[in-house]
Structures are given as structure tokens and as C-alpha cells.
Protein backbone atom coordinates (compact mmCIF):
# COMPACT_ATOMS: atom_id res chain seq x y z
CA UNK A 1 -11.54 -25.06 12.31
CA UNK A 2 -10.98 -24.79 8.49
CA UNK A 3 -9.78 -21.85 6.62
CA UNK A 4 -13.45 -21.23 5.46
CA UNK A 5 -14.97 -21.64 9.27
CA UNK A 6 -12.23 -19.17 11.01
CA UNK A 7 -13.49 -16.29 8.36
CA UNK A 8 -16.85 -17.70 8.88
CA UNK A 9 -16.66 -15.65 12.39
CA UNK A 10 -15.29 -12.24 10.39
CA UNK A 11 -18.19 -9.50 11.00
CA UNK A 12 -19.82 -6.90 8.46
CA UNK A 13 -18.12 -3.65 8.74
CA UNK A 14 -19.77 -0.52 7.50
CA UNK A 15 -16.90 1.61 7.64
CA UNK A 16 -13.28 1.79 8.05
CA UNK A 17 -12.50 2.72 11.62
CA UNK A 18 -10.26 5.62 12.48
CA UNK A 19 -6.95 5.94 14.64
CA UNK A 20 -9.00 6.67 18.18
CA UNK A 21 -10.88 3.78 17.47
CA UNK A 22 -8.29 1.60 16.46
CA UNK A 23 -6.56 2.81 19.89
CA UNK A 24 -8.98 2.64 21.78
CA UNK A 25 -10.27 -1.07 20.98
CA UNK A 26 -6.50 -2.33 21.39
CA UNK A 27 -6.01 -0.54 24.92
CA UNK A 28 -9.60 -1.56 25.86
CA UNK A 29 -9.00 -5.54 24.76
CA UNK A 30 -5.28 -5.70 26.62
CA UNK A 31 -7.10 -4.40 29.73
CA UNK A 32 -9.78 -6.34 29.86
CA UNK A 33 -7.76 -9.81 29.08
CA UNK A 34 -4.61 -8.87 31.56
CA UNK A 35 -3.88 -12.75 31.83
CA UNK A 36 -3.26 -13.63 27.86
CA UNK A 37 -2.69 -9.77 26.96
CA UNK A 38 -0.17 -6.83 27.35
CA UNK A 39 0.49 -3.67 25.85
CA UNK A 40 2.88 -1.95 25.67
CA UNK A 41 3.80 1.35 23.59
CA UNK A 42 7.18 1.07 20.85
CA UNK A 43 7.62 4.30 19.92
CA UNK A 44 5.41 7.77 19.15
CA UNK A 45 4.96 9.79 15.96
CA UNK A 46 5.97 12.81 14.36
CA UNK A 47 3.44 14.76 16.37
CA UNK A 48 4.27 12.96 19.57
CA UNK A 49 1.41 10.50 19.60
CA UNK A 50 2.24 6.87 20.94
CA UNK A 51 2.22 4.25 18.73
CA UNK A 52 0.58 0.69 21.12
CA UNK A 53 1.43 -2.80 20.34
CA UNK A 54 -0.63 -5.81 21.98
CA UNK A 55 0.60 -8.94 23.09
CA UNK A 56 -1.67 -12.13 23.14
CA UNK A 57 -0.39 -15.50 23.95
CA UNK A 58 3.18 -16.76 24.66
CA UNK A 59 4.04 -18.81 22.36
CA UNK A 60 7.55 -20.23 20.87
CA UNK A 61 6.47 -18.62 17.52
CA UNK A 62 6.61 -15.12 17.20
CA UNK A 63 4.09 -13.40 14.91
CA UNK A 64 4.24 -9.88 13.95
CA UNK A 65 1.59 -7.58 12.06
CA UNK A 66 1.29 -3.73 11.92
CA UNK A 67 -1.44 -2.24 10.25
CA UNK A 68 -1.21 1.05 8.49
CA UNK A 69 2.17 0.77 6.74
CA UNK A 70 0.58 3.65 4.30
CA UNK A 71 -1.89 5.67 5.88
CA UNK A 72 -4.16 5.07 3.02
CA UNK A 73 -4.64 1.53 3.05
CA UNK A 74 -6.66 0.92 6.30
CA UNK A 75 -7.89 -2.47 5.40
CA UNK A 76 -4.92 -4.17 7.94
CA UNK A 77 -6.66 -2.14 10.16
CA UNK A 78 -9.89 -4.09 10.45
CA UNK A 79 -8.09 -7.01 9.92
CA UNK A 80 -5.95 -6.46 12.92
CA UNK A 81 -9.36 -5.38 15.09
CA UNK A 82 -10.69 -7.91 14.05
CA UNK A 83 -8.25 -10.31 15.15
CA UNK A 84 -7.32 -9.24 18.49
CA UNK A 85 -11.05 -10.33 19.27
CA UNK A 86 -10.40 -13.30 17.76
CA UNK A 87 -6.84 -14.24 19.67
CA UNK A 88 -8.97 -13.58 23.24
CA UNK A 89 -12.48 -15.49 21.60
CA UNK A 90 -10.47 -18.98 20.05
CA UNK A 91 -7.63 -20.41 22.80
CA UNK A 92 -6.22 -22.61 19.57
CA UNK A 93 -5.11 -19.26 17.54
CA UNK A 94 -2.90 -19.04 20.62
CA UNK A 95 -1.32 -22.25 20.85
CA UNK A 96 2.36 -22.72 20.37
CA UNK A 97 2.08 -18.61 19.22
CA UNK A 98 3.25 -15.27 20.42
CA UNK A 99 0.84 -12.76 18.51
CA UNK A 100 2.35 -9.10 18.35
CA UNK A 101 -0.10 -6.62 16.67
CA UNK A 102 0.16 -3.00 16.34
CA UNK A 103 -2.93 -1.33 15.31
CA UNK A 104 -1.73 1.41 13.03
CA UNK A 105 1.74 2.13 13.05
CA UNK A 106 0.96 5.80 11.16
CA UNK A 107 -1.50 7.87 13.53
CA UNK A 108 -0.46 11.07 11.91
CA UNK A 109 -0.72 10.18 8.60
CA UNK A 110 -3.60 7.89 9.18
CA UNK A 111 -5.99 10.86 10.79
CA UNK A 112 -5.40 12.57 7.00
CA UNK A 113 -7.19 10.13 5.01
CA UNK A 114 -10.29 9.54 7.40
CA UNK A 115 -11.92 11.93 5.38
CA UNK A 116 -13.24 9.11 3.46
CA UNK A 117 -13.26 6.40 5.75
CA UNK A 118 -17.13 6.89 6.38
CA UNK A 119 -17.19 6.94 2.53
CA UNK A 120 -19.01 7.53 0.17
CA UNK A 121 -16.73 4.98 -1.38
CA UNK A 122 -15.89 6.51 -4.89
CA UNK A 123 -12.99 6.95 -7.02
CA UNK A 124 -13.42 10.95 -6.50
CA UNK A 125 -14.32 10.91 -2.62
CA UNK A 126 -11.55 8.62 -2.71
CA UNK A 127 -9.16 11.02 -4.51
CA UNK A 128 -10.28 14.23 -2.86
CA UNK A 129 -9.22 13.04 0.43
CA UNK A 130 -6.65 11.07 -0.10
CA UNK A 131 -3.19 10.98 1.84
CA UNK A 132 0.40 9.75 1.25
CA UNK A 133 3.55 10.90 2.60
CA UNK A 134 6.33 11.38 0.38
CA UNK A 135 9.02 8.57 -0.18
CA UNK A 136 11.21 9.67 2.93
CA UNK A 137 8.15 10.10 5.31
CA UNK A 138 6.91 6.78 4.70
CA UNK A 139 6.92 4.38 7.44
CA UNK A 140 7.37 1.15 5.11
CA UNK A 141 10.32 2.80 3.37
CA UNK A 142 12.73 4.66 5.54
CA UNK A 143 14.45 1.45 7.36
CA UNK A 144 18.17 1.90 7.34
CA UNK A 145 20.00 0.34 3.91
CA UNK A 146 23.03 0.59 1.98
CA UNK A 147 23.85 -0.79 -1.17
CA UNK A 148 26.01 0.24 -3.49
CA UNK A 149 25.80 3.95 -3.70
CA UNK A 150 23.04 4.76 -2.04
CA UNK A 151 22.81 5.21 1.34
CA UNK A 152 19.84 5.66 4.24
CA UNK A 153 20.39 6.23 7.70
CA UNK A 154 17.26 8.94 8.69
CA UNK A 155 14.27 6.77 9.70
CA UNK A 156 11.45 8.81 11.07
CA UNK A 157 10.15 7.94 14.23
CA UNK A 158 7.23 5.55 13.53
CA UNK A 159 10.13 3.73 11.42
CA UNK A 160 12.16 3.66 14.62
CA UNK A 161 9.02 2.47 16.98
CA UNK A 162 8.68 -0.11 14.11
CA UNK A 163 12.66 -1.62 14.16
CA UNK A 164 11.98 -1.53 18.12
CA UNK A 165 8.98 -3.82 17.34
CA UNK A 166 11.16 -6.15 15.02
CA UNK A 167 13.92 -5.79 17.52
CA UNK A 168 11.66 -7.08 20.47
CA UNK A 169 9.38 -9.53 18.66
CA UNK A 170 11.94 -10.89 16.54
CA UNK A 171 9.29 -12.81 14.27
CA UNK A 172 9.02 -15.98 12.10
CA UNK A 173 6.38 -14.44 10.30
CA UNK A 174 5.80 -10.80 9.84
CA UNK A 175 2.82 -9.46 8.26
CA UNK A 176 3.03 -5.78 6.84
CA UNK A 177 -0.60 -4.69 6.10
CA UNK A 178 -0.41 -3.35 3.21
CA UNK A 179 -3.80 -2.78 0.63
CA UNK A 180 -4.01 -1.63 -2.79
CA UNK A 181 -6.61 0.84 -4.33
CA UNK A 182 -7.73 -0.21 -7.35
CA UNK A 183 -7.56 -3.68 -9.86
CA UNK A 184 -7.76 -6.77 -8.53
CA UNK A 185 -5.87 -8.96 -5.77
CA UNK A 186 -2.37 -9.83 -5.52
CA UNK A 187 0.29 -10.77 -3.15
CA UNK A 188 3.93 -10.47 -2.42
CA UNK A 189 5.45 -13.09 -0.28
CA UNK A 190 9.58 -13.53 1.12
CA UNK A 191 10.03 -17.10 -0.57
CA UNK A 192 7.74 -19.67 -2.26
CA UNK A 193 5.10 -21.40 -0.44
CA UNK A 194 3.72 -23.14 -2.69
CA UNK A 195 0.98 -24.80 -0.21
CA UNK A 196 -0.71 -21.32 -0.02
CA UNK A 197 -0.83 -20.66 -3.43
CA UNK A 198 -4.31 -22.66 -4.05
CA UNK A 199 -5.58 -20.28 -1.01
CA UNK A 200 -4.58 -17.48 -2.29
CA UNK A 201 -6.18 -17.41 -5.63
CA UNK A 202 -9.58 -18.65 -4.19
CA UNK A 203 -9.95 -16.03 -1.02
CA UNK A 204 -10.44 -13.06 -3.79
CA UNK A 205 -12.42 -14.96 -6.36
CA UNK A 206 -14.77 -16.38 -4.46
CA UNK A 207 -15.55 -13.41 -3.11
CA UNK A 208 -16.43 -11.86 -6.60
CA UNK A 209 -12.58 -9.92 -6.64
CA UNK A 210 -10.57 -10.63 -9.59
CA UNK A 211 -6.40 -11.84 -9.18
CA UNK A 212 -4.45 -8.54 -10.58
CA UNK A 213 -2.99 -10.34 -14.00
CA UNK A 214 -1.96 -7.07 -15.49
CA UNK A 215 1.61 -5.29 -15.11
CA UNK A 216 3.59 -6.05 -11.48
CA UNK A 217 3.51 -3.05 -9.48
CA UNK A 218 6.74 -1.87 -10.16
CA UNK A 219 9.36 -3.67 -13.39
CA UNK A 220 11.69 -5.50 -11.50
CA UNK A 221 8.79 -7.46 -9.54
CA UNK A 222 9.97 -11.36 -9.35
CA UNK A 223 6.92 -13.63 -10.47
CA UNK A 224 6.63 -16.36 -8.16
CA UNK A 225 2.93 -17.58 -9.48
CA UNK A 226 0.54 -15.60 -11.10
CA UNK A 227 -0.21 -12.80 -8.83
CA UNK A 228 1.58 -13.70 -6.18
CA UNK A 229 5.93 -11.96 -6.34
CA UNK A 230 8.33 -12.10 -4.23
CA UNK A 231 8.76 -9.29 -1.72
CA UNK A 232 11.46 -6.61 -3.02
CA UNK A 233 14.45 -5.45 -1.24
CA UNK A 234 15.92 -1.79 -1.77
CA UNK A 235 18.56 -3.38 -3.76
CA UNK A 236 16.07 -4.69 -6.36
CA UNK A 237 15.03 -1.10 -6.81
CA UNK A 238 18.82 0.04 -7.36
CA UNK A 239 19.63 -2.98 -9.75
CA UNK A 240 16.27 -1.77 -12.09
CA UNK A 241 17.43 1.70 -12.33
CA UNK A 242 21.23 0.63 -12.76
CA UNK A 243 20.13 -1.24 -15.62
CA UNK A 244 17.26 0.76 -17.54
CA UNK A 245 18.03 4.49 -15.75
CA UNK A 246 21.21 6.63 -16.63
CA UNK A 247 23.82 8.23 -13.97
CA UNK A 248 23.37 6.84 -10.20
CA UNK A 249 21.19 4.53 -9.81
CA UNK A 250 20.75 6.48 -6.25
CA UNK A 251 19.31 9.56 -7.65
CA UNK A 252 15.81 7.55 -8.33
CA UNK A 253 15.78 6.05 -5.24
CA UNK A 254 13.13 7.44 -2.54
CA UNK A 255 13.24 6.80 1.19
CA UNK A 256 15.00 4.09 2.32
CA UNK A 257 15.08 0.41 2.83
CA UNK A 258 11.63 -1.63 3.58
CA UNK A 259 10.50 -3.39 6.97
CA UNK A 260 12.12 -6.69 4.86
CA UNK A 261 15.79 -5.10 4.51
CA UNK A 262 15.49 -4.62 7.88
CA UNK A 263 13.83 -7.53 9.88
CA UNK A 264 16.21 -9.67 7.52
CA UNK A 265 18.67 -8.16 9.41
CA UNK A 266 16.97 -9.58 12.71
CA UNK A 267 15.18 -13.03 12.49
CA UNK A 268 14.94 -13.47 8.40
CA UNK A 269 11.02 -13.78 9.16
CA UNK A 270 8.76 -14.92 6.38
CA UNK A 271 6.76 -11.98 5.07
CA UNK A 272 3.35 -11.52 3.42
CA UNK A 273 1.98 -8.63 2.09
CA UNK A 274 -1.83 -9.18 0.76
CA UNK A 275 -2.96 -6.20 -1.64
CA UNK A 276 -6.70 -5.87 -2.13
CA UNK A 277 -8.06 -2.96 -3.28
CA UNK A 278 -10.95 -0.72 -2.64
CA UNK A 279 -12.53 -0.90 -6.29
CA UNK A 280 -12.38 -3.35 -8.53
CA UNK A 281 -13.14 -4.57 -12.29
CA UNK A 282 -13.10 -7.58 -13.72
CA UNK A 283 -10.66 -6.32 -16.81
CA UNK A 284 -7.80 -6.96 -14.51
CA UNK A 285 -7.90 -10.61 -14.80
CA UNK A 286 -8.60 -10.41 -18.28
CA UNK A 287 -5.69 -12.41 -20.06
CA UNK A 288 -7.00 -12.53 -23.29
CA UNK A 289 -5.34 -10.82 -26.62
CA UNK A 290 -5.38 -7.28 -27.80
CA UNK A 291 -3.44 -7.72 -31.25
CA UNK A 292 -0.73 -5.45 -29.69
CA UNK A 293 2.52 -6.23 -28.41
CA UNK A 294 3.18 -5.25 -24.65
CA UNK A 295 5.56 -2.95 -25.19
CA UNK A 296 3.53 -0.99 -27.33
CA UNK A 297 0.83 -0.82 -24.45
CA UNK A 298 3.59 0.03 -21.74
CA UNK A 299 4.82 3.06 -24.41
CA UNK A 300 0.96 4.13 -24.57
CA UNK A 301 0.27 4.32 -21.02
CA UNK A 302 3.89 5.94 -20.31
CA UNK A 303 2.65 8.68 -22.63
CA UNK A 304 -0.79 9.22 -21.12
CA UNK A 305 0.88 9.10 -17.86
CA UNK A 306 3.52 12.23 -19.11
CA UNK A 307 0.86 14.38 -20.20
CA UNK A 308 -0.89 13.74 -17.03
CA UNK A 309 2.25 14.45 -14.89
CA UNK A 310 3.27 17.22 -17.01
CA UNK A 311 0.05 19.21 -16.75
CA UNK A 312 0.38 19.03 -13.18
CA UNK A 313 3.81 19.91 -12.54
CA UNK A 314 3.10 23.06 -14.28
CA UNK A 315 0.48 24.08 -12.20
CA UNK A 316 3.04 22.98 -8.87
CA UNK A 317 6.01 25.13 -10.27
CA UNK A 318 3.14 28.18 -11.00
CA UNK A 319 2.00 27.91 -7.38
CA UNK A 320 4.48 26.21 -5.30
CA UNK A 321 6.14 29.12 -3.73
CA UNK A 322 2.28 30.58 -2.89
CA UNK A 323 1.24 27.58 -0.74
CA UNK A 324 1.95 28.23 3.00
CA UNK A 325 -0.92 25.95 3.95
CA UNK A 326 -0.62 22.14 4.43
CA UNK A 327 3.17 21.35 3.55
CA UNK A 328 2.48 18.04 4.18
CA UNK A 329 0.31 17.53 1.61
CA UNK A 330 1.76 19.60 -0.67
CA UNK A 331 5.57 18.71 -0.64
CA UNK A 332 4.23 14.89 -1.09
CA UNK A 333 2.73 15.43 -3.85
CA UNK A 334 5.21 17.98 -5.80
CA UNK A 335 7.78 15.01 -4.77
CA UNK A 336 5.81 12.32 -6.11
CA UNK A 337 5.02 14.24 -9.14
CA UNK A 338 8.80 15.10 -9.73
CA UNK A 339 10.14 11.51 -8.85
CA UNK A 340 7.54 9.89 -11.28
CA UNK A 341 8.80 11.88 -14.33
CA UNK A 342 12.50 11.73 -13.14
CA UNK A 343 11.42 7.07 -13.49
CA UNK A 344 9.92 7.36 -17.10
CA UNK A 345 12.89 7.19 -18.80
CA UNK A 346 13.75 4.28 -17.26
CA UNK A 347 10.40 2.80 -17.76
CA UNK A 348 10.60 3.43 -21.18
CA UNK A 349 13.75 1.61 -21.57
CA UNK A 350 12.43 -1.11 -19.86
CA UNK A 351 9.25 -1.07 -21.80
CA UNK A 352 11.22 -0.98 -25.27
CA UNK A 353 13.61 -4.29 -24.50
CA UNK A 354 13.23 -7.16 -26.47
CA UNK A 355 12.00 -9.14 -23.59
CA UNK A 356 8.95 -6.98 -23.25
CA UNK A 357 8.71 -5.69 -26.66
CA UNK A 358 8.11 -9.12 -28.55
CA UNK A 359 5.41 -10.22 -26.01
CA UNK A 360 1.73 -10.09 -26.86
CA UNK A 361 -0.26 -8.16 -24.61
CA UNK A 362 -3.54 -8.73 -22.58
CA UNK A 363 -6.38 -6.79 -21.31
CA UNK A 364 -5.20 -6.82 -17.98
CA UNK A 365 -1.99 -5.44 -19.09
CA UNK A 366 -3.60 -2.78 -21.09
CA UNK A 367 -6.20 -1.85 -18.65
CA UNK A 368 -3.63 -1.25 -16.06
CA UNK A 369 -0.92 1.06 -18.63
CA UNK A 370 -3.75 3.06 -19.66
CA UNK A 371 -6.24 2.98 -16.53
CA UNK A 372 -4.97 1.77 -13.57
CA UNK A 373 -1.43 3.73 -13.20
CA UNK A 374 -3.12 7.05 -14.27
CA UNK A 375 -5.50 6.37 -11.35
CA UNK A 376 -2.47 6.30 -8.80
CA UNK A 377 -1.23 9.28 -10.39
CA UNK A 378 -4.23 11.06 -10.39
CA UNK A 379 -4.59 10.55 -6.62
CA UNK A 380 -1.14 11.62 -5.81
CA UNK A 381 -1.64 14.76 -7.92
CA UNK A 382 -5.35 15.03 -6.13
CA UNK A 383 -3.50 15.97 -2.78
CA UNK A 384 -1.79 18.91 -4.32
CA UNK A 385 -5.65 19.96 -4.76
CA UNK A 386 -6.39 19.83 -0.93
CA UNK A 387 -3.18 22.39 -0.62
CA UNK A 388 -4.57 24.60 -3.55
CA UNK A 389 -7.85 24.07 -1.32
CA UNK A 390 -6.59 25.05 1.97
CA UNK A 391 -4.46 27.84 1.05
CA UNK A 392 -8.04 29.26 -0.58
CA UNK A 393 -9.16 28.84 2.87
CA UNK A 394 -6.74 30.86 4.44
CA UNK A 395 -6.94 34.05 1.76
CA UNK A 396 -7.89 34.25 -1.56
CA UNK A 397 -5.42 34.73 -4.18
CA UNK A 398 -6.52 34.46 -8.13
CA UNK A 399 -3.79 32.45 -9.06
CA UNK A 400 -4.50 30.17 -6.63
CA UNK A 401 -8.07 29.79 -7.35
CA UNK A 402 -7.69 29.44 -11.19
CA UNK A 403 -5.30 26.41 -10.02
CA UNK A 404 -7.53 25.20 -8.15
CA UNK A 405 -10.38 24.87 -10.62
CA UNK A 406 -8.21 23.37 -13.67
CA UNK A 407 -7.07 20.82 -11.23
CA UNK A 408 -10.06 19.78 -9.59
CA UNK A 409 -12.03 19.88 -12.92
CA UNK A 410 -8.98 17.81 -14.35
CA UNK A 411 -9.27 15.19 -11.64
CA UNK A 412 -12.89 14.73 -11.30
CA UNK A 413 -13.19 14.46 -15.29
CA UNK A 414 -10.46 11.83 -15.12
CA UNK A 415 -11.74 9.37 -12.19
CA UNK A 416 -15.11 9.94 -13.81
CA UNK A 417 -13.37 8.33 -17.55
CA UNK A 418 -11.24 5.76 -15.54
CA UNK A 419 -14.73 4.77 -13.60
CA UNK A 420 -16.43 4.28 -17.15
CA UNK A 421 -13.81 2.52 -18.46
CA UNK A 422 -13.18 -0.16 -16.38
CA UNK A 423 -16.64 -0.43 -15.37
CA UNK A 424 -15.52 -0.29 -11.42
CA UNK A 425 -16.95 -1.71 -8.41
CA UNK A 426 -16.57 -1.77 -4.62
CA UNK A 427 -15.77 -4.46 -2.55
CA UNK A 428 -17.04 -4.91 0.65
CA UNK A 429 -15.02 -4.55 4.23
CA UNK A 430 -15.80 -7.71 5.35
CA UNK A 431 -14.62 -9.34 1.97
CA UNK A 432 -11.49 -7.28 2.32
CA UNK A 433 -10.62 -8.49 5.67
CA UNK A 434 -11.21 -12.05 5.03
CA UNK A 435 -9.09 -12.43 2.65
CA UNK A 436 -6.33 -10.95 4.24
CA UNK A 437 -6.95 -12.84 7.39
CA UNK A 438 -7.77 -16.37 5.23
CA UNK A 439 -4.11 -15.22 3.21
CA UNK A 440 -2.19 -15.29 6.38
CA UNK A 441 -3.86 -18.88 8.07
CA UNK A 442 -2.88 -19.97 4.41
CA UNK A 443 0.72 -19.11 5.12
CA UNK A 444 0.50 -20.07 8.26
CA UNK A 445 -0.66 -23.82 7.39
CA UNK A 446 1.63 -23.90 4.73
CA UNK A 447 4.74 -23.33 7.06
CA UNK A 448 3.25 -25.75 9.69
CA UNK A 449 3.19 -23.10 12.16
């Protein structure tokens, strides 16, 4: 079959699926195939739940994919549902392959975000129960790494049932399922492949999802083609600050090395990383002129983003000490909040070099400085809400409830602007799990495997 014909078979999903179902459809498929399936479990959570990982096939190349990196980006998650039907439905996805798929590698994290799941799929639904642990809870980034001076060595335990996966599978390809939330498409990928390129840039588009041609996630991004970088190691987080922050380089640093730094360490797999988002607009891809130089942009969106960051970290030193209720949620998002003020003097360096300064900037580039990045911000900040909420819940204090109401008008006013601005849209499941799926047969075809 071609590219087109295997996604051909991808069903309509209505909804995102949560971690019982995930489970539940992995343990139910392993049992039911016992002669081309096995599961076993690599490792349990914080709260002691087990964390499964299927086996299909037995192949000399070992492929690896866990879903649920972040426990807000379940979009790997249908994907990898998706497939394990798949592996047991088409014998020639098996061939020559050892398929090794866990279905979310976050349960506790994961059952904190299903409050949207079942949507309604909107930038404040999305916000108001949204979920993401702080740097060194996050499965992705608490892999063991030194470099330099800075220094990891406390993975959590769905980090350590992860390394055991890595450790057992030892891949050639490893497929972190990462998604984005909002913008367009884009991908990161271990080396270039240039075969795959072609693939990815038509997967999105043709499904009416724009590439993300604005500002790389993060500075010190590598370009390999437009929209597609090359995956980053911890050290490429430590050279950025060394050169644009001041003091240790460490002290910006959050969590620890990625699933790359370590299963580099192992089998030097290739990796992929797709990131769709959730809602898009077609701004993102928009790479014509604004009569203003990038840097200028950058500056403006760094300032927006202050004022943003600022308001709320007054209202998390004014209440901080109050909040009994849901540490999780709120020590995330006071960290966040601190660490992302702590970065904008570096970011303003960067933004003020010649490099960046003398270049002409886009829509895209301007759409994301001013529009996308406050939207991550505003969601981080959002989960400092669902504290302020819960505490509310629990007893009723008048500080607490005046907190409450500036930041929940705050961040319903703001997605509402953002929304208008960028004229969003949502893409459908089924769209999103294509192209993730039709992004790793790409790689897969490209690297003959």
C-alpha cells in the first residue's frame, strides 16, 4: 500500500480517549492476538499505576513509540490505538519489524487534562483544564545528563519505566509522541532525511493545516528544512543560555536530559517528533512582509509576554502560601511562571543580535511573538486558576476569591483576543492522527526500513 492508502484505513474519532481506555484497548488487543502480541508492564507512576507496553511482530528492526510524553498532547495517543489495530489487521506492517508501543507513558498526569478530552474543543475549555507538570516532573525531560555544569541524576519513575523501555527495545527508530497546541505543523527529526521531507509538508496541507513558518519553538532550534529542525539535546539548551543568559548557564535549565540524550546513549535510534496542534490559523504559514525587522517583533512579543507573566506572578506571590489544594497544579505553574521570566533576558539578547535584528520579519513570525507564545503562557498561568479554584472549593477565603476572578476574567478575555486574532480553527482527530502516522511511514520509507 501507498502512504495515502495505509491512512486511507485511519477511522473518525470523536474524541480523545482517556488513560482506562487507552489501557484497556492495549491489554485487550495483546490478549486477544497472544501469537504476534505480548505485553508486558516497564515501570508504574508516581501514584503506583503500571505503565503497559505491547509487543507486535519480531522483527530485526526495532521500533519504539510512547504516547503521552506531555500529558496534554494526547494526539500519539490515537495514533498509537490506532495502530496497534493496524499491526494485528496488515501482516506487511510486521515484516522484517519489532513494533514496541506504549500507550501513554503519563497516566497520572494524563487523567488531569481529560477534562477536555470530550471537548468542547476551545481555546478556553482548552485552557481551563489544562495540565503540565513542571520541568522536573516531566517525563520527556528528566533522563539523566551532564554537561558542563549542570547536572541530572533524579528521573521520576515514568522516566525510569521509559529508559527500561529504551534499555529493552533498543530501537532504530524511536518515535516520541509529542503534539503541539496551537499554529500550524512542524517537525523535529535526529538527522536529515531528506526523502521524507516532500511527505512531510503535504500530510498537514492537504489536510487544510498550515506548516508552522513562524519562530522555532525555542532560539537555538537547528533548521533542517522549513518546518522541519533537528531534535535538541540538553546541551543545546546550555550552549543558548551560555551564550545570550548571564551567570550559569545551569540556573535556566529545567529537568533534565530528553528521551534523545538518553537512547543516544543506547542504540543512537533515529527520532521523530511530529507536532500538530489542536487549533489552527492560516497566519502561521504566512511568510509575507510586515515592514518590520524581526527583532523588533521578537522585542514586542517579549514585552507583551512580561506584562502577562508579571501580572500573574503577583497574584502567585499574594496567594501562594494560601493554596493547600492541588500542589500539583499549582507548584507547575508558579515554576513555569518563574522560569519563563528568569529566560527573557536571554531572549532578549538573542532577539537584539545582529543576526536577528537585521532580518525582515513575516506574519508568521509576528503572529507567533504576539499571539501564539502568549497563548502557551496563558495556559500555563490558566492552571494556577484550577488551584485558586479548588482551594475555593475547600473554604472560602476573600483573597482567594478576588484572585480567582482577576485571573479567570484575565484568561478568558485573553484566549477570547488571541481567538479573534488569528481567526482560529480546529482540526479534526482523524486529520491529526494521519499525519502523524503518514510522518512516520515517511521516515520509515525514507530509511528503507
Amino acid at each position: 500500500m501507498t502512504i495515502d492508502e495505509r491512512l486511507s484505513r485511519v477511522p473518525t474519532f470523536s474524541q480523545f480517549y482517556g488513560t482506562d481506555e487507552l489501557y484497556d484497548h492495549a491489554k485487550r488487543v495483546a490478549e486477544a492476538n497472544p501469537d504476534i502480541c505480548s505485553l508486558t508492564y516497564v515501570g508504574q507512576s508516581k501514584n503506583g499505576e503500571k505503565i503497559p507496553m505491547v509487543r507486535v511482530g519480531n522483527g530485526p528492526t526495532s521500533i519504539l513509540l510512547f504516547a503521552s510524553p506531555h500529558p496534554n498532547e494526547p494526539i500519539g495517543a490515537m495514533m498509537a490505538y490506532f495502530l496497534l489495530d493496524e499491526l494485528v489487521a496488515c501482516p506487511e506492517m510486521r515484516g522484517g519489524r519489532t513494533w514496541n508501543i506504549i500507550p501513554c507513558v503519563d497516566p497520572d498526569g494524563t487523567r488531569r487534562n481529560e477534562g477536555w478530552f470530550k471537548g468542547p474543543y476551545t481555546l478556553k475549555n482548552y485552557a481551563r483544564h489544562f495540565y503540565r507538570p513542571k520541568g522536573d516532573d516531566q517525563v520527556e525531560w528528566t533522563f539523566p545528563v551532564e554537561y558542563k555544569t549542570f547536572k541530572f541524576d533524579k528521573p521520576i519513575p515514568e522516566t525510569k519505566a521509559l529508559m527500561k523501555a529504551i534499555d529493552m527495545t533498543r530501537p532504530a527508530v524511536m518515535y516520541s509522541l509529542h503534539n503541539s497546541g496551537f499554529g500550524g505543523a512542524y517537525y523535529y527529526i535526529s538527522r536529515p532525511l531528506e526523502a521524507a521531507y516532500p511527505d512531510f509538508h503535504r500530510l498537514p496541507t492537504e489536510r487544510g493545516l498550515s506548516l508552522s513558518l513562524g519562530e522555532p519553538e525555542s532560539p537555538y532550534c537547528k533548521e533542517l528544512y522549513p518546518a522541519v529542525y533537528a531534535t535538541n539535546f540538553a546541551s543545546d539548551a546550555y550552549d543558548y543560555f551560555e551564550k545570550f543568559g548571564t551567570g550559569d548557564p545551569a540556573s535556566y535549565m529545567f529537568g533534565g536530559g530528553s528521551s534523545r540524550d538518553y537512547a543516544e546513549t543506547v542504540s543512537k535510534p533515529f527520532t521523530l517528533i511530529a507536532e500538530v496542534p489542536y487549533f489552527k490559523t492560516a497566519r502561521i504559514a504566512d511568510t509575507s512582509l510586515v515592514g518590520k525587522k524581526r527583532g523588533t517583533v521578537v522585542l514586542d512579543g517579549l514585552e507583551r509576554s512580561r506584562t502577562l507573566l508579571s501580572f500573574a506572578k503577583k497574584i502567585v506571590d499574594d496567594t501562594l502560601a494560601l493554596l493547600t489544594e492541588e500542589p500539583v497544579l499549582r507548584d507547575a505553574s508558579a515554576s513555569f511562571i518563574g522560569q519563563m521570566l528568569n529566560r527573557m533576558e536571554g531572549e532578549k539578547a538573542w532577539a537584539m543580535s545582529k543576526e536577528i535584528m537585521e532580518q525582515e520579519a513575516t506574519v508568521a513570525q509576528e503572529a507567533h511573538a504576539l499571539y501564539i507564545t502568549p497563548f502557551y503562557q496563558g495556559i500555563i498561568i490558566s492552571m494556577y486558576r484550577r488551584a485558586l479554584k479548588a482551594q475555593l472549593a475547600k473554604e472560602y477565603n476573600p483573597v482567594i476569591e478576588e484572585a480567582y476572578k482577576t485571573l479567570d476574567s484575565k484568561i478568558d478575555a485573553m484566549m477570547d483576543d488571541i481567538g479573534k486574532a488569528l481567526d482560529y480553527g480546529i482540526v479534526a482527530i482523524r486529520d491529526l492522527v494521519q499525519i502523524q502516522y503518514g510522518a512516520l511511514l515517511a521516515v520509515l520509507n525514507g530509511l528503507g526500513l
